[in-house]
PDB file of N, CA and C in Angstrom:
ATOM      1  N   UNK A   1     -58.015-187.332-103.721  1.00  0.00           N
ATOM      2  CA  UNK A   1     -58.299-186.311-104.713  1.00  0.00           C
ATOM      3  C   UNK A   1     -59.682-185.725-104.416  1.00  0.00           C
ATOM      4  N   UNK A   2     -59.795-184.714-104.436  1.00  0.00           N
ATOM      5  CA  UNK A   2     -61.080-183.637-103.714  1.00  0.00           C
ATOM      6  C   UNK A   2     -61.130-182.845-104.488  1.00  0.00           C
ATOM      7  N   UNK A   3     -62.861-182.733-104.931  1.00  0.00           N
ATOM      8  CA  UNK A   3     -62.691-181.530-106.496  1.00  0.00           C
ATOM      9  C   UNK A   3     -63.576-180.769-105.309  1.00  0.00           C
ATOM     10  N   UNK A   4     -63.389-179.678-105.739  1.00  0.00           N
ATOM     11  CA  UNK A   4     -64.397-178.558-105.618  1.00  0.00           C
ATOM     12  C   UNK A   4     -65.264-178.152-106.980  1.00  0.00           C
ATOM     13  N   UNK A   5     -66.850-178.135-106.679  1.00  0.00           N
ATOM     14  CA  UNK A   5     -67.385-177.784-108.133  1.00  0.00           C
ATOM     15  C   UNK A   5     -68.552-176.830-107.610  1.00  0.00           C
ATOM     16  N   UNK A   6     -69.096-175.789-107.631  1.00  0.00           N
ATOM     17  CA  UNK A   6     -70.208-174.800-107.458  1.00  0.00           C
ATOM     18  C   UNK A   6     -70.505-175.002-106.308  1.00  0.00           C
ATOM     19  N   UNK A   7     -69.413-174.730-105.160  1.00  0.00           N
ATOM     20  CA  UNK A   7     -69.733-174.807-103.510  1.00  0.00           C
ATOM     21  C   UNK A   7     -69.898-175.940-103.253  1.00  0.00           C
ATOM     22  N   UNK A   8     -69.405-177.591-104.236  1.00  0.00           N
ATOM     23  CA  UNK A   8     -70.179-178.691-103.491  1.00  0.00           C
ATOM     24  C   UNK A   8     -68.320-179.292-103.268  1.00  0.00           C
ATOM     25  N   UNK A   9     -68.299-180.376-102.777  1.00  0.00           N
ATOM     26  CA  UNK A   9     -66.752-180.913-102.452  1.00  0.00           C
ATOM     27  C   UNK A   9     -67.290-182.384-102.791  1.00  0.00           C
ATOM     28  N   UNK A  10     -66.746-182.629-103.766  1.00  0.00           N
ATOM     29  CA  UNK A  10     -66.357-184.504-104.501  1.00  0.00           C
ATOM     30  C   UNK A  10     -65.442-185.171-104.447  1.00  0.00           C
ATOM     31  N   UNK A  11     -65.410-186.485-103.711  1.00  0.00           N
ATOM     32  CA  UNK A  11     -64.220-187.412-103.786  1.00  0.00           C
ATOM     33  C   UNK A  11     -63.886-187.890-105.337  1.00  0.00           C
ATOM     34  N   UNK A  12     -64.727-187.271-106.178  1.00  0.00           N
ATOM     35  CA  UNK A  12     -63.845-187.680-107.496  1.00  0.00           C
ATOM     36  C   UNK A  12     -65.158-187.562-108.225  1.00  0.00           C
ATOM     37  N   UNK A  13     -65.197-187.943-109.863  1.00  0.00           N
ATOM     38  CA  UNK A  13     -65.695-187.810-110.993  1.00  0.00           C
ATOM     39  C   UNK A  13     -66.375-189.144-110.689  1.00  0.00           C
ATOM     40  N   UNK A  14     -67.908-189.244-111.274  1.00  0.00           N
ATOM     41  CA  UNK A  14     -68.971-190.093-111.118  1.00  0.00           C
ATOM     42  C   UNK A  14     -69.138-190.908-109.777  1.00  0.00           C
ATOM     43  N   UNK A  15     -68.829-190.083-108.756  1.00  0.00           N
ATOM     44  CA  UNK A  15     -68.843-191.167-107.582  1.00  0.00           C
ATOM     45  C   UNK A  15     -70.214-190.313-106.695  1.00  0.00           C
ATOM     46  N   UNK A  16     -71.514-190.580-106.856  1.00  0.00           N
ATOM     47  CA  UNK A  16     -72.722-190.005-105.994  1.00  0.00           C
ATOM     48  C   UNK A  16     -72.539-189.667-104.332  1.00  0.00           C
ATOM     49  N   UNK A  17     -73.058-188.623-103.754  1.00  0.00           N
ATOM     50  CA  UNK A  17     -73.070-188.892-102.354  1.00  0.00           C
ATOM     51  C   UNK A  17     -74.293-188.694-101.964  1.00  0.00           C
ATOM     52  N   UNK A  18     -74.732-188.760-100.592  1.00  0.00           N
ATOM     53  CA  UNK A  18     -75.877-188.523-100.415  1.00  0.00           C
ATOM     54  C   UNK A  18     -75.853-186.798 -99.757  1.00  0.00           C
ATOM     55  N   UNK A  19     -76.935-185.889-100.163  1.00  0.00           N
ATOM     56  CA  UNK A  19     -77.484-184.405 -99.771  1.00  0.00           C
ATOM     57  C   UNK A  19     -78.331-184.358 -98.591  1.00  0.00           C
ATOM     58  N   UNK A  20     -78.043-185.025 -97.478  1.00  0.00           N
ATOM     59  CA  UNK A  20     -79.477-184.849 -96.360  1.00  0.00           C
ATOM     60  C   UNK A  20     -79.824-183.184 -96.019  1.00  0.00           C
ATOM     61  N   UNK A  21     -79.390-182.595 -96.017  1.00  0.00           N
ATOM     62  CA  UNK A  21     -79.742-181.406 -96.243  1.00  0.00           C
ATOM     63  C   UNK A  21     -79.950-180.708 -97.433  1.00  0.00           C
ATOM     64  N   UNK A  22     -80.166-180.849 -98.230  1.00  0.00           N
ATOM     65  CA  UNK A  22     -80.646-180.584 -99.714  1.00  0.00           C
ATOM     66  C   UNK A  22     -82.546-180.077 -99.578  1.00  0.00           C
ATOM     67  N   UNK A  23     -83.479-179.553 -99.661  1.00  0.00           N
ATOM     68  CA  UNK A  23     -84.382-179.718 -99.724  1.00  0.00           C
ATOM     69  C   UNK A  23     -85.302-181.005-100.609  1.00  0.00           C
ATOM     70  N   UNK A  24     -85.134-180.606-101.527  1.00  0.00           N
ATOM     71  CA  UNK A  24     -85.805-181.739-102.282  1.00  0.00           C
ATOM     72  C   UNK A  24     -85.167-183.173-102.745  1.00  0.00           C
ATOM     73  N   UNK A  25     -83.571-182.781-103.023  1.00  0.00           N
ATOM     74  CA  UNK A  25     -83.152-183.747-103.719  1.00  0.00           C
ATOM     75  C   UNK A  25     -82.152-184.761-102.590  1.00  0.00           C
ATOM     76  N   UNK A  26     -81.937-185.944-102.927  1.00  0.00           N
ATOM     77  CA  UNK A  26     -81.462-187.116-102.022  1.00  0.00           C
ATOM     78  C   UNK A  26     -80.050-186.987-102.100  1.00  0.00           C
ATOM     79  N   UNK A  27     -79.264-186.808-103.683  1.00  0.00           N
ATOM     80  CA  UNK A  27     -78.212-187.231-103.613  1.00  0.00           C
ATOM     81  C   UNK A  27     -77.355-185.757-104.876  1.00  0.00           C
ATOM     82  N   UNK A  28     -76.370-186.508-104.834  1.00  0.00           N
ATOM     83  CA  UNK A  28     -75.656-185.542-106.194  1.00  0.00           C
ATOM     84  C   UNK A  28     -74.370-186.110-106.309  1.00  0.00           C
ATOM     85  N   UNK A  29     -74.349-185.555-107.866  1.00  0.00           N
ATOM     86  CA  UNK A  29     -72.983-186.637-108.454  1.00  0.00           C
ATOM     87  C   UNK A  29     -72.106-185.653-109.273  1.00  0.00           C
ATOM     88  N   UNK A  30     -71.059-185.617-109.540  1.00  0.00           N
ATOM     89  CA  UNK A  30     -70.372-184.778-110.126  1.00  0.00           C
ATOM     90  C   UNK A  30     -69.494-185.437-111.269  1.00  0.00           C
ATOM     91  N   UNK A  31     -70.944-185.832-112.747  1.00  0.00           N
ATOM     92  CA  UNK A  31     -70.542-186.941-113.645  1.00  0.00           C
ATOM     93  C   UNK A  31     -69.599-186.102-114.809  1.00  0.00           C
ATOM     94  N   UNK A  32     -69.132-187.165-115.340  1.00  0.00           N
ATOM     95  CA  UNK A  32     -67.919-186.760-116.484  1.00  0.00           C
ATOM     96  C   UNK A  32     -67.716-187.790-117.113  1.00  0.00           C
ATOM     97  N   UNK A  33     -68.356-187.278-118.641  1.00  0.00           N
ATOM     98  CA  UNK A  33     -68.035-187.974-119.757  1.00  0.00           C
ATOM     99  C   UNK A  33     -67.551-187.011-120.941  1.00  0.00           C
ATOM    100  N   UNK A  34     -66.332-188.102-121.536  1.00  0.00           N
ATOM    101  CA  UNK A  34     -65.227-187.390-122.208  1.00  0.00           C
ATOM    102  C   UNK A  34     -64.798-186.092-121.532  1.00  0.00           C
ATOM    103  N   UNK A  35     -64.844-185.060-122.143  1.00  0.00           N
ATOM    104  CA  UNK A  35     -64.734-183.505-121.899  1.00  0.00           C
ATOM    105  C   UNK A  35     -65.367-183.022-120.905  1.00  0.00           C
ATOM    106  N   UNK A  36     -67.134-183.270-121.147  1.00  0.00           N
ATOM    107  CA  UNK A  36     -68.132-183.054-120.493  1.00  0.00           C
ATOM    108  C   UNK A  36     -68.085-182.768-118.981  1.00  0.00           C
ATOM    109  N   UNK A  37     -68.410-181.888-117.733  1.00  0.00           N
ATOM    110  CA  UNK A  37     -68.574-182.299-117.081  1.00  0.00           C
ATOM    111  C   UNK A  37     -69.589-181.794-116.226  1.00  0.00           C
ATOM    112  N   UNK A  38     -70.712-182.285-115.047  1.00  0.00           N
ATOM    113  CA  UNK A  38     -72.194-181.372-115.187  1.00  0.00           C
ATOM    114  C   UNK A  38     -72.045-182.279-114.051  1.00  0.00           C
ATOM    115  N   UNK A  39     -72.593-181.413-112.972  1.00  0.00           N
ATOM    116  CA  UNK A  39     -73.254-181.519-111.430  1.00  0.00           C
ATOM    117  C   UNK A  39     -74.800-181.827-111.358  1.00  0.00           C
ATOM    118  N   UNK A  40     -74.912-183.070-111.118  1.00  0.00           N
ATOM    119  CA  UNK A  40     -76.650-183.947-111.379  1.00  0.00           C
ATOM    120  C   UNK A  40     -77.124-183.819-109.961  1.00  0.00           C
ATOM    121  N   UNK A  41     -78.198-183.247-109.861  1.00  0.00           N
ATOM    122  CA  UNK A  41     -78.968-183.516-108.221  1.00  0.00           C
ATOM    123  C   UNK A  41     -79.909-184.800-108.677  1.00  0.00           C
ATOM    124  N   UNK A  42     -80.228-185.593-107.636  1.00  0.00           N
ATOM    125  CA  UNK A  42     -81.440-186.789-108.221  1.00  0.00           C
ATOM    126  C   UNK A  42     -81.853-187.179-106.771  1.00  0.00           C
ATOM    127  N   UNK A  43     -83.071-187.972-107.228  1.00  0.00           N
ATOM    128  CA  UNK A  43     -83.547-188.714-106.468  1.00  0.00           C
ATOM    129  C   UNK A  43     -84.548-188.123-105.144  1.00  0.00           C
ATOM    130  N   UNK A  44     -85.577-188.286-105.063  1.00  0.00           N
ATOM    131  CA  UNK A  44     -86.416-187.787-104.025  1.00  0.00           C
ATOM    132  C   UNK A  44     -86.118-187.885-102.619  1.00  0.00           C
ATOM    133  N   UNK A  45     -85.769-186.717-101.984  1.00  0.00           N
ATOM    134  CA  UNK A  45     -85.344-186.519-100.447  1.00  0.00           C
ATOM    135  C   UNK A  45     -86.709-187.008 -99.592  1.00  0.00           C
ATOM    136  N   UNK A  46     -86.064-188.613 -98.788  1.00  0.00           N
ATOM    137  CA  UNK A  46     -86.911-188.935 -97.710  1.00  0.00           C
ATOM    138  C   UNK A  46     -87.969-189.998 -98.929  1.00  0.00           C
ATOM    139  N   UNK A  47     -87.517-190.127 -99.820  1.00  0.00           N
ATOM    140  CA  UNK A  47     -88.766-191.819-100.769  1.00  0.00           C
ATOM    141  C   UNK A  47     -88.043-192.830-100.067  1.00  0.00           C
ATOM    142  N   UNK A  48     -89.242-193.516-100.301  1.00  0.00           N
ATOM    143  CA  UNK A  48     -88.706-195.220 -99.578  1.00  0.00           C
ATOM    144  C   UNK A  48     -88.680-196.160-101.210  1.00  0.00           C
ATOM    145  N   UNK A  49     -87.296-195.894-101.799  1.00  0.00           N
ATOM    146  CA  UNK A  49     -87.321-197.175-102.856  1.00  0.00           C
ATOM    147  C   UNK A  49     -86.809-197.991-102.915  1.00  0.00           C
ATOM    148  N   UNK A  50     -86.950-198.717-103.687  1.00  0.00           N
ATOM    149  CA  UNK A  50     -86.537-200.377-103.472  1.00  0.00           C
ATOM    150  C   UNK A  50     -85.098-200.691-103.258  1.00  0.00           C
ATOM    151  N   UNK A  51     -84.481-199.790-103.332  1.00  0.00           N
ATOM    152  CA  UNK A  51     -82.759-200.320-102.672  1.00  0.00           C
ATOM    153  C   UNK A  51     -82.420-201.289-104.296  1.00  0.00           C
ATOM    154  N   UNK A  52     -81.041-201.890-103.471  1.00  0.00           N
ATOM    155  CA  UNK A  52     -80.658-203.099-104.169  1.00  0.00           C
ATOM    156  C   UNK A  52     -81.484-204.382-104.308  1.00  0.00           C
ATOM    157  N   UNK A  53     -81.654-205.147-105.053  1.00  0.00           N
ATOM    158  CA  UNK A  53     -82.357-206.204-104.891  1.00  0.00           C
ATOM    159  C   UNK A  53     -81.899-207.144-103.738  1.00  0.00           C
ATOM    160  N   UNK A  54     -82.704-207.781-103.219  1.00  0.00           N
ATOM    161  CA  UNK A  54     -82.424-208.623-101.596  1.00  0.00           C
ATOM    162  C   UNK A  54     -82.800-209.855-101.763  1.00  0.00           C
ATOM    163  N   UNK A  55     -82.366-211.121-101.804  1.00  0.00           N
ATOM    164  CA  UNK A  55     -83.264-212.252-101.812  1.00  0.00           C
ATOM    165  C   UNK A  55     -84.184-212.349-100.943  1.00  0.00           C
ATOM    166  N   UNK A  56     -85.219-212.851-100.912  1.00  0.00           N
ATOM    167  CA  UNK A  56     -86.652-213.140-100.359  1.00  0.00           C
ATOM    168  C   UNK A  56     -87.260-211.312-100.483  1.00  0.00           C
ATOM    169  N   UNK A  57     -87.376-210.543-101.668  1.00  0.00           N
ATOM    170  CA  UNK A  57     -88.099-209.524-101.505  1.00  0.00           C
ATOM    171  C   UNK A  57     -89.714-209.440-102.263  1.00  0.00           C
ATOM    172  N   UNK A  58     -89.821-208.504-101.638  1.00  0.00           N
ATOM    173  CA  UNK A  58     -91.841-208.655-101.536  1.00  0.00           C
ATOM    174  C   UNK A  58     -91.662-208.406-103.027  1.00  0.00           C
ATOM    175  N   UNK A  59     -93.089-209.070-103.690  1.00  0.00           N
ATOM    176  CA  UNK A  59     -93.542-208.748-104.820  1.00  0.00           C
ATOM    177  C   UNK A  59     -93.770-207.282-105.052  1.00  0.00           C
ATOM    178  N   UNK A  60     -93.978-206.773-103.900  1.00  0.00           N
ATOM    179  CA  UNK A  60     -94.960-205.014-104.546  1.00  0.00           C
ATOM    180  C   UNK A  60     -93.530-204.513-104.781  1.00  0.00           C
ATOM    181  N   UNK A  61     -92.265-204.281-103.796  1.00  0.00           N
ATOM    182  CA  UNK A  61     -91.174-203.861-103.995  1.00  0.00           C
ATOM    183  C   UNK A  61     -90.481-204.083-105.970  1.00  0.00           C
ATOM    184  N   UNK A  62     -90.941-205.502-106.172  1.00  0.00           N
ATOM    185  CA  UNK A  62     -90.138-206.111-107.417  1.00  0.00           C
ATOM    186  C   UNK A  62     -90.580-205.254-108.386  1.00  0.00           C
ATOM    187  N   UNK A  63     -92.395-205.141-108.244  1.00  0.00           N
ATOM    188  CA  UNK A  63     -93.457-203.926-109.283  1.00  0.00           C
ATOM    189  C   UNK A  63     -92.843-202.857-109.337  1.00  0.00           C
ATOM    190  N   UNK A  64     -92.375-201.936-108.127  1.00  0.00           N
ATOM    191  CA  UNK A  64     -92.109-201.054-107.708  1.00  0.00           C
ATOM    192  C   UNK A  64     -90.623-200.821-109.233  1.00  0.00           C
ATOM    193  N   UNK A  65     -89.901-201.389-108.670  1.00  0.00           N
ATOM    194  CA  UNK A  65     -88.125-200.865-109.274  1.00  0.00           C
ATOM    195  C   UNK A  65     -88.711-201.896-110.997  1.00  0.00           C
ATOM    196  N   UNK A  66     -89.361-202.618-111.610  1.00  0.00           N
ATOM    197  CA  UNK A  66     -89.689-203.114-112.762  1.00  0.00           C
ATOM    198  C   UNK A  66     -90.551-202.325-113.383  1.00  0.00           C
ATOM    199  N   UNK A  67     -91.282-201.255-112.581  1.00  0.00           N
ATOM    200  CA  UNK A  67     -92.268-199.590-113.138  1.00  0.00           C
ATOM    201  C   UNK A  67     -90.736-198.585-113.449  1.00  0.00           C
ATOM    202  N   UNK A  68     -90.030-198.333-112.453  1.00  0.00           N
ATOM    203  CA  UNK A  68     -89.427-197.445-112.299  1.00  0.00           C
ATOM    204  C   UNK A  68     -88.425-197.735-113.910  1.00  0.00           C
ATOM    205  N   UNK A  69     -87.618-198.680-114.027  1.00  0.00           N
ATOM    206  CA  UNK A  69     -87.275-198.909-114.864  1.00  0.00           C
ATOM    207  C   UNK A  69     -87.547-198.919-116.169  1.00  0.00           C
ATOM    208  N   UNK A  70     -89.270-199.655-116.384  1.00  0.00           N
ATOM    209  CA  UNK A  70     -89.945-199.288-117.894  1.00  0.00           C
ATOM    210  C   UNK A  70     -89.988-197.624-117.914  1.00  0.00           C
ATOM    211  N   UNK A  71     -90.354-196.756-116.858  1.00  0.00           N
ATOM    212  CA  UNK A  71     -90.842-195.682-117.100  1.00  0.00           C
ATOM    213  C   UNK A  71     -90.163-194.663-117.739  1.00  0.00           C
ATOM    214  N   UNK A  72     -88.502-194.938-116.925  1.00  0.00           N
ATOM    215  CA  UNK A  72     -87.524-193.715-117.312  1.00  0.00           C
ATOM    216  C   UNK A  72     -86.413-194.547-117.939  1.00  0.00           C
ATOM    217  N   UNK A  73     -86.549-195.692-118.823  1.00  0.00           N
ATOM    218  CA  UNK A  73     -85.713-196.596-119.592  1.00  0.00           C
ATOM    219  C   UNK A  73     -85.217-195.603-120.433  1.00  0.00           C
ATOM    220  N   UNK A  74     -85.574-194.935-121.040  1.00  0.00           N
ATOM    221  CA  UNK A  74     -85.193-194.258-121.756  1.00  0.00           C
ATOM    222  C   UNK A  74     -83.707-193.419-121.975  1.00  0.00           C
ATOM    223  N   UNK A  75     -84.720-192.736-120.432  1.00  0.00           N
ATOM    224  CA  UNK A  75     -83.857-191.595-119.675  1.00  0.00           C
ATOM    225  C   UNK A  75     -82.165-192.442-119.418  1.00  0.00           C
ATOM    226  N   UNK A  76     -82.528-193.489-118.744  1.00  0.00           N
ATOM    227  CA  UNK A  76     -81.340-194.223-118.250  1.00  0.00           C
ATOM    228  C   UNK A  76     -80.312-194.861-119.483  1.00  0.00           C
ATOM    229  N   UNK A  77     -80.967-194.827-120.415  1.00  0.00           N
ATOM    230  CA  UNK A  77     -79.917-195.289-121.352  1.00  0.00           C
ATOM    231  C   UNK A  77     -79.192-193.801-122.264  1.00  0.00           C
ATOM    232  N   UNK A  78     -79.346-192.457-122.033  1.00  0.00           N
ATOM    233  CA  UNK A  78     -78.751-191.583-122.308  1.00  0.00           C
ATOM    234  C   UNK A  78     -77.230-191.353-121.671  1.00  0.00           C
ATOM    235  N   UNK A  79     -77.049-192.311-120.407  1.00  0.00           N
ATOM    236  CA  UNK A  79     -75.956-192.500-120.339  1.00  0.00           C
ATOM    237  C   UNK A  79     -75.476-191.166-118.965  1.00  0.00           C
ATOM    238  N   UNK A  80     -74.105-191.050-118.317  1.00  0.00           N
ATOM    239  CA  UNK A  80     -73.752-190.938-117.174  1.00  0.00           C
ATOM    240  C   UNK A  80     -74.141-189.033-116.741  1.00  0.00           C
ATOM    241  N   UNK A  81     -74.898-188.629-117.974  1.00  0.00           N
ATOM    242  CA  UNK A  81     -74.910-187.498-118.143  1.00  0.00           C
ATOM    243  C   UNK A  81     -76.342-186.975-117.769  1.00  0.00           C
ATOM    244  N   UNK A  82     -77.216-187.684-117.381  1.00  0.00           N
ATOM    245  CA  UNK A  82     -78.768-188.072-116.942  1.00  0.00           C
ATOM    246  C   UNK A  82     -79.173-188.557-115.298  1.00  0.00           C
ATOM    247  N   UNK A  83     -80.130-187.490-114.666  1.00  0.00           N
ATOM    248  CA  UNK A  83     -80.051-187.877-113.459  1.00  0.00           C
ATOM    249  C   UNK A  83     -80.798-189.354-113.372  1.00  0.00           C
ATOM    250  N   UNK A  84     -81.955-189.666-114.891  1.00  0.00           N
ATOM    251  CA  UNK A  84     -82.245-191.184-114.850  1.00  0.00           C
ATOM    252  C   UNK A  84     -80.967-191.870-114.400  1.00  0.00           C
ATOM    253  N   UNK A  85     -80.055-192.046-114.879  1.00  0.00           N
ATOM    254  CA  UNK A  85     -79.082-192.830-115.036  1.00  0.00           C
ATOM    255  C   UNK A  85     -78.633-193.389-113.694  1.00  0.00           C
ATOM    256  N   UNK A  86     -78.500-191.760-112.811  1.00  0.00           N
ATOM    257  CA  UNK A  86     -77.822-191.817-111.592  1.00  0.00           C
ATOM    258  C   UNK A  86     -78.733-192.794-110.075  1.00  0.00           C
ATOM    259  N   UNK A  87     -79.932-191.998-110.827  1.00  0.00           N
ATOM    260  CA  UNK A  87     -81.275-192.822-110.043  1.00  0.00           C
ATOM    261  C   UNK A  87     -80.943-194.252-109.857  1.00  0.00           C
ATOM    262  N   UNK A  88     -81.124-194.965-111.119  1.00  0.00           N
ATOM    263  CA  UNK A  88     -80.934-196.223-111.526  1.00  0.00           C
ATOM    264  C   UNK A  88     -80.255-196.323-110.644  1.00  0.00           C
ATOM    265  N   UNK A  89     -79.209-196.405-111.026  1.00  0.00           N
ATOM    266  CA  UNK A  89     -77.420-196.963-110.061  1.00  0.00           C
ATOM    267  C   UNK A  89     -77.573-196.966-108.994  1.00  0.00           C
ATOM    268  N   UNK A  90     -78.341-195.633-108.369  1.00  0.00           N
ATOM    269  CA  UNK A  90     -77.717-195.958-106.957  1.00  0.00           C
ATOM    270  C   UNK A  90     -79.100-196.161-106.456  1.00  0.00           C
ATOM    271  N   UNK A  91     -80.196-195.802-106.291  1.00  0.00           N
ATOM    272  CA  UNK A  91     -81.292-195.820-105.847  1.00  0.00           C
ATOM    273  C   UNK A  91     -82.203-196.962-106.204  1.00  0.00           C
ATOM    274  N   UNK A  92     -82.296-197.599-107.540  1.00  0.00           N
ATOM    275  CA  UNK A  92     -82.970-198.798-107.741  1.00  0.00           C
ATOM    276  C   UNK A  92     -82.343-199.720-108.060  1.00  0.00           C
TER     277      UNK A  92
END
């Protein structure tokens, strides 16, 4: 199943890909809740962030995604409709 949405092509509803050609932005998602549905760009093209968590990872990394989280907690709990949200998920 392949949507087409404002020139972009999605393997489906809330599934992120990555934009390497995008200028600024890393990724984009084509989220849908209930009715709703809205094309999210996120995430800084070319940042080095902390990924998934890894066993044996550095303390500054742990600071790193435990800032990111207090900062835009907020943002991320507004739910699938928020590029916080998308950040979170896939990027920290």
């Amino acid at each position: 199943m392949s949507i087409t949405y404002r020139g972009e092509t999605f393997s489906g509803y809330n599934k992120p890909k990555r934009t390497p050609k995008h200028p600024t932005k890393s990724h984009v998602v084509l989220a849908k809740e209930g009715d709703t549905i809205k094309m999210i760009r996120f995430g800084e093209q070319g940042a080095s962030t902390a990924g998934k968590p890894k066993s044996g990872e550095s303390d500054k990394m742990k600071a790193k995604r435990k800032s990111f989280k207090a900062r835009h907690g907020r943002n991320i709990a507004k739910g699938k409709l928020s590029a916080a949200y998308w950040a979170d998920k896939v990027k920290w």
